[in-house]
PDB file of N, CA and C in Angstrom:
ATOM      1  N   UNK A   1      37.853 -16.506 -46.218  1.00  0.00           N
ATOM      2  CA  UNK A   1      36.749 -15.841 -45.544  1.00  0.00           C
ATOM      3  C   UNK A   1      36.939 -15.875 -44.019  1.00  0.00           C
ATOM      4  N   UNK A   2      37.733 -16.633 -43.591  1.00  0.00           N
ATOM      5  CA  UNK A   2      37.942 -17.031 -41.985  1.00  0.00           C
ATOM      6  C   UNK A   2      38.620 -16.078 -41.535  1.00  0.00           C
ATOM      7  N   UNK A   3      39.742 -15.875 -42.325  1.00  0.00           N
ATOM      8  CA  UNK A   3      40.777 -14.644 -41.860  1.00  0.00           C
ATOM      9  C   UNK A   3      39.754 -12.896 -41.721  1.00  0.00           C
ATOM     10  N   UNK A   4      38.590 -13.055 -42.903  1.00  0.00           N
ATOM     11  CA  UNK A   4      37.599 -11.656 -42.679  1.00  0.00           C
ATOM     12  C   UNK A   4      37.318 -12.065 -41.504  1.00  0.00           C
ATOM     13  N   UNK A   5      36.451 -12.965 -41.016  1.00  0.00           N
ATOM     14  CA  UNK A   5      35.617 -13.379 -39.748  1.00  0.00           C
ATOM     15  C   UNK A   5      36.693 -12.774 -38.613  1.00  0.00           C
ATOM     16  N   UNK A   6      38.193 -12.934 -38.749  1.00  0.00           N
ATOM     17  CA  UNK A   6      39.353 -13.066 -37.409  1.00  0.00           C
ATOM     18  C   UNK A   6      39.279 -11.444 -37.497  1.00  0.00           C
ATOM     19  N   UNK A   7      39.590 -10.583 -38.511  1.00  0.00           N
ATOM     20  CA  UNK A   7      39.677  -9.191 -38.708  1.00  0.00           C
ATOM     21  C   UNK A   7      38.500  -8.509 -38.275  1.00  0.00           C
ATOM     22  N   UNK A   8      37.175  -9.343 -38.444  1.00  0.00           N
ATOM     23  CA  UNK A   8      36.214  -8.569 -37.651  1.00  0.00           C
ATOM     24  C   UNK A   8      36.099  -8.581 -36.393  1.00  0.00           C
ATOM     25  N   UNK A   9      36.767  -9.704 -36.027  1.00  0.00           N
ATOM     26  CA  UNK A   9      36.576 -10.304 -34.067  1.00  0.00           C
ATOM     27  C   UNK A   9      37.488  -9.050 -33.538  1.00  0.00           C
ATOM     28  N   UNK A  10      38.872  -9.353 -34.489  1.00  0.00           N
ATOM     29  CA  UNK A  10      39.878  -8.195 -33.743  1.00  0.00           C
ATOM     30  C   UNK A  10      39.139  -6.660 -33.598  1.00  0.00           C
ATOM     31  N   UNK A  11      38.385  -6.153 -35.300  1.00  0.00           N
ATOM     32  CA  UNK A  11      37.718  -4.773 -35.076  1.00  0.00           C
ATOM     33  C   UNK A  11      36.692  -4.759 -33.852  1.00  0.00           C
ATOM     34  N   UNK A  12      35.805  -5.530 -33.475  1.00  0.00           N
ATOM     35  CA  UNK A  12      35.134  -5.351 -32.900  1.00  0.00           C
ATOM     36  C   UNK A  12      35.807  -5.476 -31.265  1.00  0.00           C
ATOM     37  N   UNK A  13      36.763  -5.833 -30.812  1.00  0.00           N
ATOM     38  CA  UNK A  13      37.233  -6.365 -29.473  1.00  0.00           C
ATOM     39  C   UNK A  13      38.227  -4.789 -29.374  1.00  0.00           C
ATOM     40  N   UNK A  14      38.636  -4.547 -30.319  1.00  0.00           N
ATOM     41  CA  UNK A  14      39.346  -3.107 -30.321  1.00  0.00           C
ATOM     42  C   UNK A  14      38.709  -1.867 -30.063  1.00  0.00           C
ATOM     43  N   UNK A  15      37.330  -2.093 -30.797  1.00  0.00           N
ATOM     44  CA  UNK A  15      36.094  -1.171 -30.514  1.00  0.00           C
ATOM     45  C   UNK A  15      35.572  -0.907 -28.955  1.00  0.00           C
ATOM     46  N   UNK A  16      35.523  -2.568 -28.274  1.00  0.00           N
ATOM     47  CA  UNK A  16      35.143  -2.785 -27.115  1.00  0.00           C
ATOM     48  C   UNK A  16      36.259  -2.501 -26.375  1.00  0.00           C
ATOM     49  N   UNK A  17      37.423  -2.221 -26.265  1.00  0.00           N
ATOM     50  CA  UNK A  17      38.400  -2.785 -25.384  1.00  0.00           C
ATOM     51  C   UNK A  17      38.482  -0.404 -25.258  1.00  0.00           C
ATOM     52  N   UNK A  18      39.016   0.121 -26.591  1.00  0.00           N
ATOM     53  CA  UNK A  18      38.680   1.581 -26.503  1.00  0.00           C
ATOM     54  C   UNK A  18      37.798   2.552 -26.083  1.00  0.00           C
ATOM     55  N   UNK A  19      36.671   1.629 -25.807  1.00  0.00           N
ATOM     56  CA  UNK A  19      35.714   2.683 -25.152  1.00  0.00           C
ATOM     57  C   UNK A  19      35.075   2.115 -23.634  1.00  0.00           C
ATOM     58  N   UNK A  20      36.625   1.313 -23.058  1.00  0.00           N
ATOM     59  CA  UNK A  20      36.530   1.227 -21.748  1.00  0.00           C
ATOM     60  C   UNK A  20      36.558   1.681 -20.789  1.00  0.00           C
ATOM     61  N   UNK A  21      37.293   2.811 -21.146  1.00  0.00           N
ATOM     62  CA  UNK A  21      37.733   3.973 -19.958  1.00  0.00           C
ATOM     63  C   UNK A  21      37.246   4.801 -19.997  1.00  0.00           C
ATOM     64  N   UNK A  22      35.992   4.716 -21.343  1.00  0.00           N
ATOM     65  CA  UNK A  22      34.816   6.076 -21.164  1.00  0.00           C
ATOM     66  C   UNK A  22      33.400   5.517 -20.751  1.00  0.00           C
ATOM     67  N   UNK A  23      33.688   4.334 -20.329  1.00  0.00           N
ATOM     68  CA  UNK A  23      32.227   3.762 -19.558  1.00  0.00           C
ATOM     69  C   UNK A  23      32.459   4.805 -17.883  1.00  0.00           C
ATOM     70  N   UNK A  24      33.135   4.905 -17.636  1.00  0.00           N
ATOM     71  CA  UNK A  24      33.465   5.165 -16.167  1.00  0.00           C
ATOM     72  C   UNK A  24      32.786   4.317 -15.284  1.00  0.00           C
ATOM     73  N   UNK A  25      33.549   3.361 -15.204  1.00  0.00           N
ATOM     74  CA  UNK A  25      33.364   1.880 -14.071  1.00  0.00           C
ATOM     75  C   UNK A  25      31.157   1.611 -14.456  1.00  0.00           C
ATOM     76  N   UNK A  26      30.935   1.790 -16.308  1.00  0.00           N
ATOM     77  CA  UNK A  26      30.230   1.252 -16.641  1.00  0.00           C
ATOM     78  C   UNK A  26      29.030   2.405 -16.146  1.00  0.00           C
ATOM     79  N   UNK A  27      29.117   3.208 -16.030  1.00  0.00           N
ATOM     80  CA  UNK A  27      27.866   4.217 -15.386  1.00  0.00           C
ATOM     81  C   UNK A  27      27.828   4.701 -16.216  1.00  0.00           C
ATOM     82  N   UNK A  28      28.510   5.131 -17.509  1.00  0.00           N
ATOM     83  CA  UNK A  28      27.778   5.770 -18.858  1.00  0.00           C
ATOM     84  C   UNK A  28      27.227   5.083 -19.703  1.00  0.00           C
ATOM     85  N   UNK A  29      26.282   5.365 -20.567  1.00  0.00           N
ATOM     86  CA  UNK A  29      24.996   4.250 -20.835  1.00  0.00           C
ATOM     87  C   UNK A  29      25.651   3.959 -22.190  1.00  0.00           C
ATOM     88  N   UNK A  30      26.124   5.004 -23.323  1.00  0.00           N
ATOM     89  CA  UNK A  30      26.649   4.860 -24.737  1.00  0.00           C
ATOM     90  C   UNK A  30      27.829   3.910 -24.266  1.00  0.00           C
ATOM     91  N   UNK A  31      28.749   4.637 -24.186  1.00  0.00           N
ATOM     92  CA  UNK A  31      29.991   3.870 -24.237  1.00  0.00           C
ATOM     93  C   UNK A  31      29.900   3.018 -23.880  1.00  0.00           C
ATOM     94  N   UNK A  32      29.232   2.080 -22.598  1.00  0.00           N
ATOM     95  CA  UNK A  32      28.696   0.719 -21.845  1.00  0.00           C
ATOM     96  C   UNK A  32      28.315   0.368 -22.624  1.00  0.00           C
ATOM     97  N   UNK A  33      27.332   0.412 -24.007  1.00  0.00           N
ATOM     98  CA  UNK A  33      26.269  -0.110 -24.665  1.00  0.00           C
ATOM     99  C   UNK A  33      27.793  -0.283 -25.764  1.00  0.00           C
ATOM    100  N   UNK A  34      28.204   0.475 -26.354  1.00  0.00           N
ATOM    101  CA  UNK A  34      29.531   0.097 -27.332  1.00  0.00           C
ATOM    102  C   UNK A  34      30.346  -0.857 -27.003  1.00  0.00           C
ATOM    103  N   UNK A  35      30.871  -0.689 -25.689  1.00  0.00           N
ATOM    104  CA  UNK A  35      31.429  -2.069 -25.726  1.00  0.00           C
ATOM    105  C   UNK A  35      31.407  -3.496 -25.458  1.00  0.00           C
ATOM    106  N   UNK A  36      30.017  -3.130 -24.752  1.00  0.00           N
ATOM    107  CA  UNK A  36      29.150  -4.674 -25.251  1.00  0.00           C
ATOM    108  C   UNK A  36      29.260  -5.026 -26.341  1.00  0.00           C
ATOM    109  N   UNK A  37      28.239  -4.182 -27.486  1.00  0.00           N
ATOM    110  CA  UNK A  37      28.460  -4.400 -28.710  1.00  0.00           C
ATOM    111  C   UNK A  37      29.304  -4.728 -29.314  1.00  0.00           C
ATOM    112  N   UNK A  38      30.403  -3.868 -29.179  1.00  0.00           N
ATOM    113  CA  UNK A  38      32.123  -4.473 -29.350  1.00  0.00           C
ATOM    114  C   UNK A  38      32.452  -5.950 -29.094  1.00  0.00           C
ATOM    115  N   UNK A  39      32.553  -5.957 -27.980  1.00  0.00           N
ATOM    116  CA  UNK A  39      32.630  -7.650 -27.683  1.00  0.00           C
ATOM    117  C   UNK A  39      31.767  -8.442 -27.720  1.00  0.00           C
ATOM    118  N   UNK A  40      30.701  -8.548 -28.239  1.00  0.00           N
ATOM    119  CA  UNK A  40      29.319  -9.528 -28.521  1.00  0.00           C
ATOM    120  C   UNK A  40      29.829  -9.429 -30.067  1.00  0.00           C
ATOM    121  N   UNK A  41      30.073  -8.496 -30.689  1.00  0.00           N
ATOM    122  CA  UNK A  41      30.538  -8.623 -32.422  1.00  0.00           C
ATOM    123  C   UNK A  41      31.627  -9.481 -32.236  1.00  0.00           C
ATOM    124  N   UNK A  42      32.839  -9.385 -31.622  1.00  0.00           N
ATOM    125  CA  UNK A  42      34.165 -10.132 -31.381  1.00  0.00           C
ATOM    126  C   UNK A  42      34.345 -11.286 -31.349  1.00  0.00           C
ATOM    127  N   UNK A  43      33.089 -11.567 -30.432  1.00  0.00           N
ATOM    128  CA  UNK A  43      33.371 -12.985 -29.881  1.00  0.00           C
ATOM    129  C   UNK A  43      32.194 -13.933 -31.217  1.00  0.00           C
ATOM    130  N   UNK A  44      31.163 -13.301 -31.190  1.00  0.00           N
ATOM    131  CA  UNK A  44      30.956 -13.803 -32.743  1.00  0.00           C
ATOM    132  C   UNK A  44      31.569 -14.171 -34.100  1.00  0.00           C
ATOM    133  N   UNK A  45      32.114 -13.046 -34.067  1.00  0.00           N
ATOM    134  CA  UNK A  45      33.358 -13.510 -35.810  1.00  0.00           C
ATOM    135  C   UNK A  45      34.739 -14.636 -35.463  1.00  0.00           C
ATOM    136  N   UNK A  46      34.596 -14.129 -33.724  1.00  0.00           N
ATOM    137  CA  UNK A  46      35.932 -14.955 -33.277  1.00  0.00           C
ATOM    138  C   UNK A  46      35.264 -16.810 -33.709  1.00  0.00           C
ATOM    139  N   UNK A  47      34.185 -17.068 -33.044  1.00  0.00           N
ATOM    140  CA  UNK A  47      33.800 -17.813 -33.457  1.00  0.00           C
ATOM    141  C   UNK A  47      33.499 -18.413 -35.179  1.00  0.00           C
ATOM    142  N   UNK A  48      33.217 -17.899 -35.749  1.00  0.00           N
ATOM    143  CA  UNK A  48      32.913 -18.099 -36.777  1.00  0.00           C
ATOM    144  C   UNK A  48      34.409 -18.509 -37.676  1.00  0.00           C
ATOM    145  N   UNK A  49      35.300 -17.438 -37.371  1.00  0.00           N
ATOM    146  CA  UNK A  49      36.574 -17.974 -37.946  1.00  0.00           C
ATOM    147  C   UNK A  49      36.902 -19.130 -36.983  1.00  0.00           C
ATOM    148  N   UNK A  50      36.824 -19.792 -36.338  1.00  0.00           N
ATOM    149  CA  UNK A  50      37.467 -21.032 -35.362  1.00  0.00           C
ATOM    150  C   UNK A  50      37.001 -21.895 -36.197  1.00  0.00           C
ATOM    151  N   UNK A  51      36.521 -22.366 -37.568  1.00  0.00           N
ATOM    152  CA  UNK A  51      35.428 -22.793 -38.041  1.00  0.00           C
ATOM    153  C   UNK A  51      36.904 -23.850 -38.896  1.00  0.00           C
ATOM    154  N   UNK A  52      37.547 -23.107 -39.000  1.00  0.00           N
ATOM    155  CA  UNK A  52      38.910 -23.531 -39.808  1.00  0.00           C
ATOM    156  C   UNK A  52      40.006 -23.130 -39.135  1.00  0.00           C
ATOM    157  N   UNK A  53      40.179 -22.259 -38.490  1.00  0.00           N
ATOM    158  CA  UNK A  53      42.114 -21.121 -37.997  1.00  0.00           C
ATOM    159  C   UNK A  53      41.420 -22.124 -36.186  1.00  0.00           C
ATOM    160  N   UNK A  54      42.651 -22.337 -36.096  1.00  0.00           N
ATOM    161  CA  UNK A  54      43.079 -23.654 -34.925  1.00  0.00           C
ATOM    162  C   UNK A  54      42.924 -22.226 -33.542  1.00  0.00           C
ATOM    163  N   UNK A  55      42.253 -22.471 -32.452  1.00  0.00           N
ATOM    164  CA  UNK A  55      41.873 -21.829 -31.392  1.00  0.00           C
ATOM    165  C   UNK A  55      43.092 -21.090 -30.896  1.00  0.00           C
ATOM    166  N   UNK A  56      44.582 -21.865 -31.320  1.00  0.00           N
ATOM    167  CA  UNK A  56      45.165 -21.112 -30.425  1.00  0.00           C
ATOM    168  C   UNK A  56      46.163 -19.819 -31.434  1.00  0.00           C
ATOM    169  N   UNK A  57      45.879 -20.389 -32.177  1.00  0.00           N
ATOM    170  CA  UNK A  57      46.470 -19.523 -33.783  1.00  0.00           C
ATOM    171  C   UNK A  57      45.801 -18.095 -33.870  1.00  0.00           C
ATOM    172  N   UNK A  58      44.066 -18.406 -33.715  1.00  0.00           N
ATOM    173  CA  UNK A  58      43.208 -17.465 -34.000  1.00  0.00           C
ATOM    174  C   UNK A  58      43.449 -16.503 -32.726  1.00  0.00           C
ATOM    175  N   UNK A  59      43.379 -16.619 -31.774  1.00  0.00           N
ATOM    176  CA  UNK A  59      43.365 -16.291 -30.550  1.00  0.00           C
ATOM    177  C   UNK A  59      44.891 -15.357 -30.316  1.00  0.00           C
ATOM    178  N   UNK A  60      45.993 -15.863 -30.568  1.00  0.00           N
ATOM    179  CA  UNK A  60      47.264 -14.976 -30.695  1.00  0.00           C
ATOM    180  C   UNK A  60      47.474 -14.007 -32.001  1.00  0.00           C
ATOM    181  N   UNK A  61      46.611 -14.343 -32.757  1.00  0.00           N
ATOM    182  CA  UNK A  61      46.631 -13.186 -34.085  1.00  0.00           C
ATOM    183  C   UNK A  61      45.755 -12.089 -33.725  1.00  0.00           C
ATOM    184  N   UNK A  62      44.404 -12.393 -33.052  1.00  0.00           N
ATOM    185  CA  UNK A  62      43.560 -12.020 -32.751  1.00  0.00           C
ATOM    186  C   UNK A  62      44.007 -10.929 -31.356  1.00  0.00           C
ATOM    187  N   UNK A  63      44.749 -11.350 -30.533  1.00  0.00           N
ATOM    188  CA  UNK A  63      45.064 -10.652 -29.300  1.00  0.00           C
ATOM    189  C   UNK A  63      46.354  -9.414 -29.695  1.00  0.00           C
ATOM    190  N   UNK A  64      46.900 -10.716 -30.594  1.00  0.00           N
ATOM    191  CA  UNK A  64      48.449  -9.495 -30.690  1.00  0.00           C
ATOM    192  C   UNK A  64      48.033  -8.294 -31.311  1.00  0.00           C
ATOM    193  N   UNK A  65      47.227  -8.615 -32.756  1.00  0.00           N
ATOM    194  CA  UNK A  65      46.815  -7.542 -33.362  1.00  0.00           C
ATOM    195  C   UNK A  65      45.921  -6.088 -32.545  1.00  0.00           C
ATOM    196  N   UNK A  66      45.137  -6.725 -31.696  1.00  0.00           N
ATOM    197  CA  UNK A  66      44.572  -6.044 -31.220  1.00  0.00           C
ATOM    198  C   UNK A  66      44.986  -5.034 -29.622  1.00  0.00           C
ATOM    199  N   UNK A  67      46.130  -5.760 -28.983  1.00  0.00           N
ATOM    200  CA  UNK A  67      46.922  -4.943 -28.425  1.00  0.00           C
ATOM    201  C   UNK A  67      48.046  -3.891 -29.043  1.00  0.00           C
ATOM    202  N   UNK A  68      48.178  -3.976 -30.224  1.00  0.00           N
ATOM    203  CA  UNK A  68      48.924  -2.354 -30.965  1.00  0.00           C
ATOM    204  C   UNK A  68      47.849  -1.774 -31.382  1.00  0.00           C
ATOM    205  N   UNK A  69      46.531  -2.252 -32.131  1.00  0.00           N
ATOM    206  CA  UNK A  69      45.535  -0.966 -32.335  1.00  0.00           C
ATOM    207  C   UNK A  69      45.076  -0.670 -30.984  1.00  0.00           C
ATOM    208  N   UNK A  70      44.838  -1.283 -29.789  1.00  0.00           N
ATOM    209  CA  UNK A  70      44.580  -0.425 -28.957  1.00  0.00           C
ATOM    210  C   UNK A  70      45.420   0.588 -27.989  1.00  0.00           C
ATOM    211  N   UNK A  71      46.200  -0.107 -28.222  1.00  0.00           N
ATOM    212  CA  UNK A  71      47.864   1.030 -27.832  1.00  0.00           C
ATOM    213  C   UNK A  71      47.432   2.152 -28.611  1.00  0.00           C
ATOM    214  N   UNK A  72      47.735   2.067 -29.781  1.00  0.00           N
ATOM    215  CA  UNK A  72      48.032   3.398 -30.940  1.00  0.00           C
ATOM    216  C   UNK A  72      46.447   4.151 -30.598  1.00  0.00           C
ATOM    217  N   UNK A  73      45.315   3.710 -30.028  1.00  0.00           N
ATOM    218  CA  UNK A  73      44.175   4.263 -30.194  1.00  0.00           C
ATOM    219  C   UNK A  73      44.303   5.220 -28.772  1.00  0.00           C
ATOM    220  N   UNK A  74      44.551   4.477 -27.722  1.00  0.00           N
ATOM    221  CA  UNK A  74      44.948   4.888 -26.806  1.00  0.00           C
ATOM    222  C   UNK A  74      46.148   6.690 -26.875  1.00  0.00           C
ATOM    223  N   UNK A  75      46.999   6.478 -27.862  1.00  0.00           N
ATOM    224  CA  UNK A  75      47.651   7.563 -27.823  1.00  0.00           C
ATOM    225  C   UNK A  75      46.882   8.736 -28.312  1.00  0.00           C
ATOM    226  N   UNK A  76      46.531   8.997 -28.974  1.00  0.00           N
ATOM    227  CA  UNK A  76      45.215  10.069 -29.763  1.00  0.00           C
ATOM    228  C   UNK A  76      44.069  10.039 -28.020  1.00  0.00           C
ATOM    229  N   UNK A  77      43.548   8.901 -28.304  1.00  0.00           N
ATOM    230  CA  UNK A  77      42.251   9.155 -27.272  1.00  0.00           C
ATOM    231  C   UNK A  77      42.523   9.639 -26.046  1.00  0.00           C
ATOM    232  N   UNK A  78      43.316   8.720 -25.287  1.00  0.00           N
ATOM    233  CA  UNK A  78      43.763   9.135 -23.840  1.00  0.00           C
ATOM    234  C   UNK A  78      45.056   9.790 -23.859  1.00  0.00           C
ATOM    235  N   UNK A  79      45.953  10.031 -24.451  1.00  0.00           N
ATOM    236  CA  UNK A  79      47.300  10.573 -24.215  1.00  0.00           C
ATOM    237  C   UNK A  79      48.420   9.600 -23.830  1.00  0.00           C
ATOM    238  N   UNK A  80      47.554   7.955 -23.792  1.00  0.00           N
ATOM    239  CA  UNK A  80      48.776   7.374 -22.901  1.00  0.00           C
ATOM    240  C   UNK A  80      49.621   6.359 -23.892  1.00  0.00           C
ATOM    241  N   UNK A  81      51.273   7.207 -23.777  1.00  0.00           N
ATOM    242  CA  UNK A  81      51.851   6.813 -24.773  1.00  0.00           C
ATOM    243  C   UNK A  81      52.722   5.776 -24.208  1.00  0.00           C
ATOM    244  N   UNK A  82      52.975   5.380 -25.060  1.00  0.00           N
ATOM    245  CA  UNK A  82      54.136   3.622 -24.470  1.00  0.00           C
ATOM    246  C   UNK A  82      55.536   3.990 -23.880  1.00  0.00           C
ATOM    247  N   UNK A  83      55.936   4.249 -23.228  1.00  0.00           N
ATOM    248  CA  UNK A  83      57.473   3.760 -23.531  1.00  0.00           C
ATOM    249  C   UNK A  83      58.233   2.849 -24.233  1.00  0.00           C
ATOM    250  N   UNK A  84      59.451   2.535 -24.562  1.00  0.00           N
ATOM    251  CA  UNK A  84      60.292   2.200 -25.169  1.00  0.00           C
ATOM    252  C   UNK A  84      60.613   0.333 -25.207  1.00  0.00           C
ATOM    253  N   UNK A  85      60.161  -0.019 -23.666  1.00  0.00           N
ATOM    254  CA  UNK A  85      59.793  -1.438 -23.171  1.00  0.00           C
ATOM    255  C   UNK A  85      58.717  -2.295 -23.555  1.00  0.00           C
ATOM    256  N   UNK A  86      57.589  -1.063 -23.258  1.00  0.00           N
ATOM    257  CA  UNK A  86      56.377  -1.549 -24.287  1.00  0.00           C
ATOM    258  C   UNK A  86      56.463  -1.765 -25.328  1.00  0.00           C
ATOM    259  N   UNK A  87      56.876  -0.900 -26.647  1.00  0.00           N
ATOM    260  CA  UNK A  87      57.041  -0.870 -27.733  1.00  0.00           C
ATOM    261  C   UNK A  87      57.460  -2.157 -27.980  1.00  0.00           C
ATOM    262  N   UNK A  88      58.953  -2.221 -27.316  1.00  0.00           N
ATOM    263  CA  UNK A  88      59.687  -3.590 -27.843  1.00  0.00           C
ATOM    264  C   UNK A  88      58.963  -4.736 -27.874  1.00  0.00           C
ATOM    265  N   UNK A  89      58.117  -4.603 -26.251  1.00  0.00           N
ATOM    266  CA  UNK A  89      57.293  -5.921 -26.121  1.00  0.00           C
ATOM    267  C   UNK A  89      56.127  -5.655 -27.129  1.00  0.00           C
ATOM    268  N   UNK A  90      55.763  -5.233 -27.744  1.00  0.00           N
ATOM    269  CA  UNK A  90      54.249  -5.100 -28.421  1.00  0.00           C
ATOM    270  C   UNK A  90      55.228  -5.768 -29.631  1.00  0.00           C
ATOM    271  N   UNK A  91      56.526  -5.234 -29.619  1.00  0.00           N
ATOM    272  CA  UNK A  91      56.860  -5.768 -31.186  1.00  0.00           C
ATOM    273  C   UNK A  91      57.204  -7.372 -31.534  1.00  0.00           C
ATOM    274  N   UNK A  92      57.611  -7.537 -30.478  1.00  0.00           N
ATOM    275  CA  UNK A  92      58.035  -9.041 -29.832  1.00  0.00           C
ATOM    276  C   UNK A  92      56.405  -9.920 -30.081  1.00  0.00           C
ATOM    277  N   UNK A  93      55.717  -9.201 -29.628  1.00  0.00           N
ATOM    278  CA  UNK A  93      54.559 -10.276 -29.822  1.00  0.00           C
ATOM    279  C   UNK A  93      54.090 -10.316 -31.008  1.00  0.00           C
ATOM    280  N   UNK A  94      53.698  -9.237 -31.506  1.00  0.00           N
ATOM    281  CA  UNK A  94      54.023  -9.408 -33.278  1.00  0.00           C
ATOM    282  C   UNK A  94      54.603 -10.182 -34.004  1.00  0.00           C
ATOM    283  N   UNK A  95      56.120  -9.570 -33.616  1.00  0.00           N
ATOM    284  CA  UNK A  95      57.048 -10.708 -34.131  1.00  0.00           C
ATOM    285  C   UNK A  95      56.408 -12.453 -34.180  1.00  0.00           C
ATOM    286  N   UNK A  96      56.234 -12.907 -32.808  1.00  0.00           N
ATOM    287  CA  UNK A  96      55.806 -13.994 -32.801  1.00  0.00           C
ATOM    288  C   UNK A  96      54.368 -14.322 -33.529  1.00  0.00           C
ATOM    289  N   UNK A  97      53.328 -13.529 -33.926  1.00  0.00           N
ATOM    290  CA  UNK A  97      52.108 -13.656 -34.367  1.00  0.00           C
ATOM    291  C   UNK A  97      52.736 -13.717 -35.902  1.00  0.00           C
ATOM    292  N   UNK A  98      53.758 -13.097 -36.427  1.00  0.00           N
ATOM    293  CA  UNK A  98      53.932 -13.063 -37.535  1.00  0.00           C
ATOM    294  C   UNK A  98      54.854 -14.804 -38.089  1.00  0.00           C
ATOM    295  N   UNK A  99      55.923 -14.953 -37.022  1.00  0.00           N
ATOM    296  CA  UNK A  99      56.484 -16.489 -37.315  1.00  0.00           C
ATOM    297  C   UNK A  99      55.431 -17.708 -37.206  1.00  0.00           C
ATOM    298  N   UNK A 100      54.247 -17.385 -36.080  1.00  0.00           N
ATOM    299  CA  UNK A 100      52.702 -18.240 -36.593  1.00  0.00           C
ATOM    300  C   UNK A 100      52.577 -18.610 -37.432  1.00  0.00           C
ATOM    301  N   UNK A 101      52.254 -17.552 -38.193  1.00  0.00           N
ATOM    302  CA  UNK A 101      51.391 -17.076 -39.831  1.00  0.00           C
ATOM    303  C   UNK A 101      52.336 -17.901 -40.366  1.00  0.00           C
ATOM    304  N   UNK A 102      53.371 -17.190 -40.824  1.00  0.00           N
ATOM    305  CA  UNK A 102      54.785 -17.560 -42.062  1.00  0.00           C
ATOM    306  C   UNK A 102      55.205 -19.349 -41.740  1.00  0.00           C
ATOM    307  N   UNK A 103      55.208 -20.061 -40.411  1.00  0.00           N
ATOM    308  CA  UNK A 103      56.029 -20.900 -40.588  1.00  0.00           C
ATOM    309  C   UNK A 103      55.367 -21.898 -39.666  1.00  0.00           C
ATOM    310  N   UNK A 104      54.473 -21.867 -38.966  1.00  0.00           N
ATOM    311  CA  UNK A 104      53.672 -22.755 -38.248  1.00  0.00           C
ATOM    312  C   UNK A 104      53.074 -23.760 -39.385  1.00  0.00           C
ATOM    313  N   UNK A 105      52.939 -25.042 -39.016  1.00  0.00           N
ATOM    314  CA  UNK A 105      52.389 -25.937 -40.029  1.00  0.00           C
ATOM    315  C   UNK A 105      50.702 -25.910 -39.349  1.00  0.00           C
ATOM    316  N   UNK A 106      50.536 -25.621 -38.317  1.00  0.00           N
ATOM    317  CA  UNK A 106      49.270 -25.773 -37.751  1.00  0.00           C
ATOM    318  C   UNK A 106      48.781 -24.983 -38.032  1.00  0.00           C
ATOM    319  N   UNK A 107      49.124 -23.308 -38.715  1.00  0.00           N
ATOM    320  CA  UNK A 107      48.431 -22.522 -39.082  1.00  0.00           C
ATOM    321  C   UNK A 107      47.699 -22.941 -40.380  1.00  0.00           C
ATOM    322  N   UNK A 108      48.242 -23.701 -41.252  1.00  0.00           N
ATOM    323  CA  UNK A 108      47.761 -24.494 -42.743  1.00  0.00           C
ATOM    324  C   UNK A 108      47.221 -25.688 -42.628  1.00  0.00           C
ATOM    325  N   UNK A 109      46.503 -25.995 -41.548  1.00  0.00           N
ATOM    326  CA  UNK A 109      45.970 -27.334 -41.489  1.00  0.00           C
ATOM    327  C   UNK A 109      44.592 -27.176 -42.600  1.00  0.00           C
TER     328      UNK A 109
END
């Protein structure tokens, strides 16, 4: 159930983090009000999964994941596509969120 709680922190911080650049420096009232919401949901489930998944475990699954959905959201919404450096690095951190998961003993405490 902890890992739902981490998947909702990430949906909701992805929610908040995408409809940043349509606040326009926070002067639009919806999108301002979304990504509050966004990150008041985030930091809630983030919490709630810390309950068991170790702060710094939750926190790099939680970030990595949520810097490629907001990349990929970013390409559709705004147009702004990665280059080839990015990519690698987005994959690199993955990579590492994924050797966490698979082989960390602190992730199975």
């Amino acid at each position: 159930m902890h890992y739902f709680y981490l998947a909702l922190a990430v949906l909701g911080e992805v929610i908040g983090t995408s409809f940043l650049k349509a606040t326009e420096d926070f002067t639009k009232l919806w999108p301002s009000m979304i990504v509050v919401l966004g990150y008041g949901a985030a930091f809630y489930f983030l919490t709630l999964s810390l309950k068991v998944i170790p702060v710094g475990i939750a926190y790099a699954t939680w970030s990595g994941i949520g810097i490629v959905l907001v990349t990929v959201i970013s390409i559709f919404l705004y147009k702004q596509v990665p280059d080839w450096p990015a990519i690698i690095g987005m994959a690199m951190i993955i990579g590492g969120v994924v050797i966490m998961q698979l082989f960390s003993k602190t992730v199975h405490l």
